[in-house]
Protein backbone atom coordinates (compact mmCIF):
# COMPACT_ATOMS: atom_id res chain seq x y z
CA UNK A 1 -11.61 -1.37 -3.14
CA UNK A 2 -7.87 -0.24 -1.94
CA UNK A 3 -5.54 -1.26 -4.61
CA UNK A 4 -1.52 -0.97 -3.27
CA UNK A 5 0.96 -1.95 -6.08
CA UNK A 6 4.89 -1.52 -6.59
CA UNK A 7 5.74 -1.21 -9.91
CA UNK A 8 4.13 -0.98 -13.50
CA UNK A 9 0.65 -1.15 -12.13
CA UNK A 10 -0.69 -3.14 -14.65
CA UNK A 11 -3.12 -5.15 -12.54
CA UNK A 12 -4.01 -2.10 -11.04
CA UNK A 13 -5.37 -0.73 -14.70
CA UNK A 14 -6.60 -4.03 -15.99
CA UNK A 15 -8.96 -3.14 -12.47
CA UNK A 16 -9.45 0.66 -13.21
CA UNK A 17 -10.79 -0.59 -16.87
CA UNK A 18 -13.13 -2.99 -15.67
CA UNK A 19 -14.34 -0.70 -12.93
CA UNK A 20 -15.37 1.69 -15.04
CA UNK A 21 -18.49 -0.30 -16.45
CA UNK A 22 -21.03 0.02 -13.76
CA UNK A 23 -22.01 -3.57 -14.18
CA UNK A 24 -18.63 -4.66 -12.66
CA UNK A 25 -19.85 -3.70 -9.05
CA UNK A 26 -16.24 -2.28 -7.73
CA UNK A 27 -14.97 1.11 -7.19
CA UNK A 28 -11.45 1.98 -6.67
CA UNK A 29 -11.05 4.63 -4.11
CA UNK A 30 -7.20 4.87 -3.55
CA UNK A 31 -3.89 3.42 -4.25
CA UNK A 32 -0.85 3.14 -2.30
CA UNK A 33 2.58 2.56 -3.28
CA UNK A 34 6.18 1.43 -1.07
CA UNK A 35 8.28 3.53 -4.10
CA UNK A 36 7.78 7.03 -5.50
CA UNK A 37 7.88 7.23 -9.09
CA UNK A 38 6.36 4.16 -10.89
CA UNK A 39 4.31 3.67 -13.29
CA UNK A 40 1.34 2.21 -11.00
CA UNK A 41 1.15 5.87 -9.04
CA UNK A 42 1.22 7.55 -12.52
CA UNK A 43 -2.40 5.83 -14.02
CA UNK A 44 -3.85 5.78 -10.30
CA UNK A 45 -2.80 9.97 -10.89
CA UNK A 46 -4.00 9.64 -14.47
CA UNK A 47 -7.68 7.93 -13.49
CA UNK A 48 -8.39 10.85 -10.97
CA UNK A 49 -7.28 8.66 -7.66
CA UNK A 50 -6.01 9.55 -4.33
CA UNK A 51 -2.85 7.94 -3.64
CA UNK A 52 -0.08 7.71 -0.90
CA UNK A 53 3.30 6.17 -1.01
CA UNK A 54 5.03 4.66 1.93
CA UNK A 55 8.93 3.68 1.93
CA UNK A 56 10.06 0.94 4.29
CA UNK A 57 13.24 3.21 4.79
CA UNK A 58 12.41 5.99 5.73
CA UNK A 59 10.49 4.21 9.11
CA UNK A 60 12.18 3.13 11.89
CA UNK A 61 11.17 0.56 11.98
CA UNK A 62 9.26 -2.16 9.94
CA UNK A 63 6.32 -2.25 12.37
CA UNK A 64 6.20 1.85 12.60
CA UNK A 65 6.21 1.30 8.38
CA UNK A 66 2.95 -1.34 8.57
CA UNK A 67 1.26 0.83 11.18
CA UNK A 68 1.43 3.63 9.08
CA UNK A 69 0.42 1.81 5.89
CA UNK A 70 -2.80 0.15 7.71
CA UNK A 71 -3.92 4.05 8.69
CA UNK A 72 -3.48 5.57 5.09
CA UNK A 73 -5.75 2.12 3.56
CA UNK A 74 -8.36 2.97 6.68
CA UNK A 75 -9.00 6.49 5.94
CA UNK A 76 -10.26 5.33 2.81
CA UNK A 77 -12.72 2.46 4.47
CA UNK A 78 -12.34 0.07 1.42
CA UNK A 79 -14.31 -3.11 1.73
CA UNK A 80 -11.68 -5.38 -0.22
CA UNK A 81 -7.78 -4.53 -0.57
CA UNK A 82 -6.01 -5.65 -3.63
CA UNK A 83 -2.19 -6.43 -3.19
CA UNK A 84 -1.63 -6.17 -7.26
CA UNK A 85 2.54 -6.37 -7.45
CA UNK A 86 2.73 -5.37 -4.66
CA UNK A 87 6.34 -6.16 -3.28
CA UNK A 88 6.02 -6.15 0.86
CA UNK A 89 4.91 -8.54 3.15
CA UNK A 90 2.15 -6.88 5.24
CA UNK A 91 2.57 -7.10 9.25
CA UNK A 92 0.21 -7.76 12.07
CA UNK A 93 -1.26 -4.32 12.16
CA UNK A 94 -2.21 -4.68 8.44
CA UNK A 95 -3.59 -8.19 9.26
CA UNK A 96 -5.67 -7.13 12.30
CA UNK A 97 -7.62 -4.28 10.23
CA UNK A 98 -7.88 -6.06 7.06
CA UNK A 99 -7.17 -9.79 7.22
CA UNK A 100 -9.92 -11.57 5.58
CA UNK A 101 -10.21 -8.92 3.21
CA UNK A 102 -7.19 -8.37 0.99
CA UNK A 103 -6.38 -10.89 -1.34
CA UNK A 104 -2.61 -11.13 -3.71
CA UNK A 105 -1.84 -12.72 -6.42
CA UNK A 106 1.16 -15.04 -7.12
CA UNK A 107 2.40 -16.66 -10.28
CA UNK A 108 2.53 -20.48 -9.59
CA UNK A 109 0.04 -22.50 -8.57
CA UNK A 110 0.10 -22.54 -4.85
CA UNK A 111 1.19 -24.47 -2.72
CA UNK A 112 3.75 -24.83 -4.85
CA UNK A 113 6.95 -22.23 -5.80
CA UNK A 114 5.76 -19.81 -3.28
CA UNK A 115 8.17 -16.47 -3.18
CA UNK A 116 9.47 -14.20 -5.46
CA UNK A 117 10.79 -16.91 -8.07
CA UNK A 118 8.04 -19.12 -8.93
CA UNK A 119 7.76 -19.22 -13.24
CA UNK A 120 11.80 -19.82 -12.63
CA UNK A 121 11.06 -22.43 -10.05
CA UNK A 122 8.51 -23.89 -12.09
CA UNK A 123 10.95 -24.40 -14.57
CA UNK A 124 13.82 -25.28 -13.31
CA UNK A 125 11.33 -28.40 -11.54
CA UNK A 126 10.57 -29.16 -15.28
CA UNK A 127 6.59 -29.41 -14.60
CA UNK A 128 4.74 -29.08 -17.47
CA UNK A 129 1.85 -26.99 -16.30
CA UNK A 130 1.86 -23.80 -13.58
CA UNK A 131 -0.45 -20.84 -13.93
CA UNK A 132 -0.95 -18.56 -11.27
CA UNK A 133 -2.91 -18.20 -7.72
CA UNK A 134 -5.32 -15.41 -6.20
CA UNK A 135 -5.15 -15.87 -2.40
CA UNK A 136 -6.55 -14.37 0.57
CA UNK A 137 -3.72 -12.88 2.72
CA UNK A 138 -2.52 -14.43 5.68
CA UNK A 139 0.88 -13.77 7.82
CA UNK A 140 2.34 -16.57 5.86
CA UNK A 141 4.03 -16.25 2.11
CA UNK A 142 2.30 -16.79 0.02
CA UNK A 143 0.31 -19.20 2.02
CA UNK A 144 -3.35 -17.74 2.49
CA UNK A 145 -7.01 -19.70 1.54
CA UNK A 146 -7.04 -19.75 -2.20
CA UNK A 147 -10.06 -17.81 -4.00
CA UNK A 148 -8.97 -19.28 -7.73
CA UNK A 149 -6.34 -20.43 -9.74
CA UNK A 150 -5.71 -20.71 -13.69
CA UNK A 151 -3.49 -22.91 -15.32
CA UNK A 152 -0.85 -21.97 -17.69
CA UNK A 153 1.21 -24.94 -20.29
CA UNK A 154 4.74 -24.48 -19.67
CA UNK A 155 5.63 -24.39 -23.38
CA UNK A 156 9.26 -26.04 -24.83
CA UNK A 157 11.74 -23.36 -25.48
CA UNK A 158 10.21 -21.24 -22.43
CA UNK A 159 12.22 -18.99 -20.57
CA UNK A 160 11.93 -17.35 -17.38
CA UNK A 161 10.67 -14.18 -19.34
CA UNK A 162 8.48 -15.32 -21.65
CA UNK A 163 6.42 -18.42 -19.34
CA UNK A 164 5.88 -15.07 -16.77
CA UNK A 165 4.42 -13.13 -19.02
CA UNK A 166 2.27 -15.72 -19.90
CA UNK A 167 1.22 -16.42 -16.56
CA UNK A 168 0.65 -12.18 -16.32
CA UNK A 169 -1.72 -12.45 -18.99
CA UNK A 170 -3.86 -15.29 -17.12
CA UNK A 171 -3.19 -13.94 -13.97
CA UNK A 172 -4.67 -10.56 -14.28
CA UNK A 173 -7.86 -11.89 -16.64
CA UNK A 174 -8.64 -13.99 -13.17
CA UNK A 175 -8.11 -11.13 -10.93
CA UNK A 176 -10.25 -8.85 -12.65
CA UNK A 177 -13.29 -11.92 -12.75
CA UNK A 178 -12.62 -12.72 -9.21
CA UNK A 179 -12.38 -9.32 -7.81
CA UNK A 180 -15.40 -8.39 -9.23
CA UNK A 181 -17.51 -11.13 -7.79
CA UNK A 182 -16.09 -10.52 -4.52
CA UNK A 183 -17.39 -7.57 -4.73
CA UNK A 184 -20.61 -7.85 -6.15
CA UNK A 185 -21.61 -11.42 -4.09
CA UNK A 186 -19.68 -11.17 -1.22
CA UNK A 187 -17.42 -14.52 0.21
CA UNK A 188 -16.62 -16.13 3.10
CA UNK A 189 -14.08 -18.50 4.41
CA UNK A 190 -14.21 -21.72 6.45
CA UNK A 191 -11.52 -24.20 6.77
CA UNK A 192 -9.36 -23.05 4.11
CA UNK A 193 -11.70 -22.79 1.72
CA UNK A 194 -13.51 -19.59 0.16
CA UNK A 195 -17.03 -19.63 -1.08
CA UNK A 196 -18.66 -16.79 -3.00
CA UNK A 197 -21.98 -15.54 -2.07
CA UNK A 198 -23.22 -14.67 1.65
């Protein structure tokens, strides 16, 4: 497994712990980054990793950026990618090498609030439950075949802060279980929907 991230990294080490019983049935062999200097490089660094960091600025061009990307995560032949805050929207060379196999997380329950705002969307809607939503990447946003999703209360006196952390907490606990049977039972996908085992 490929893990690219863009900040704190903290699905990244909730992955690295888990990994490291053997039981778990996933190996992380790189991580990439789109900024220098985060915290998510540092524990990759820290845990022994390779790693490679690649800015959309300094590419010409967006496509010349996900072309670039898609050869650094092949070098490393992972067998599932893990988009774990991971800020971009992958393009179609990303897609055609590894569509079907990298899943992202996102903190609402899709299809609803999809984009960068959804525990503010969720309550500024007033609903009373959202949670959060691992996916199978498509070209869409936030729009790909869903693997799981966990539900999280939206509790009175939330705010923005506090309901996303909350969701964080849920989020990453059904990364880590979902990830790992990926791994260790395979899936597949048919009309929308994504079945573990072979």
């Amino acid at each position: 497994m490929l893990v690219l991230v863009s900040g704190a990294g903290t699905n990244l080490q909730a992955l690295l712990d888990a990994s490291r019983d053997p039981e778990y049935g996933v190996e992380v062999v790189a991580v990439g980054a789109d900024r220098d200097d985060i915290e998510g490089l540092a524990r990759a660094e820290r845990a022994g990793l390779p790693t490679f960091v690649h800015r959309v600025k300094d590419f010409a061009s967006r496509e010349a950026w996900d072309a670039e990307l898609t050869a650094s995560c092949a070098k490393h032949q992972p067998d599932l990618i893990v988009l774990a805050g991971f800020m971009k929207l992958t393009g179609q060379a990303f897609l055609g090498e590894f569509g079907g196999r990298t899943v992202n997380t996102h903190p609402a329950l899709s299809p609803a609030f999809p984009g960068m705002d959804g525990p503010a969307a969720a309550l500024a809607y007033g609903v009373k439950v959202t949670g959060a939503t691992l996916f199978v990447v498509d070209a869409g946003v936030d729009s790909g075949p869903v693997v799981d999703q966990t539900a999280v209360r939206v509790e009175e006196g939330d705010d923005v802060e506090s309901l996303h952390e909350r969701i964080k907490v849920a989020e990453r606990a059904m990364l880590v279980r979902c990830v790992g049977r990926m791994a260790r039972e395979g899936f597949s996908i048919t009309d929308r929907k994504v079945r573990f085992g072979q």
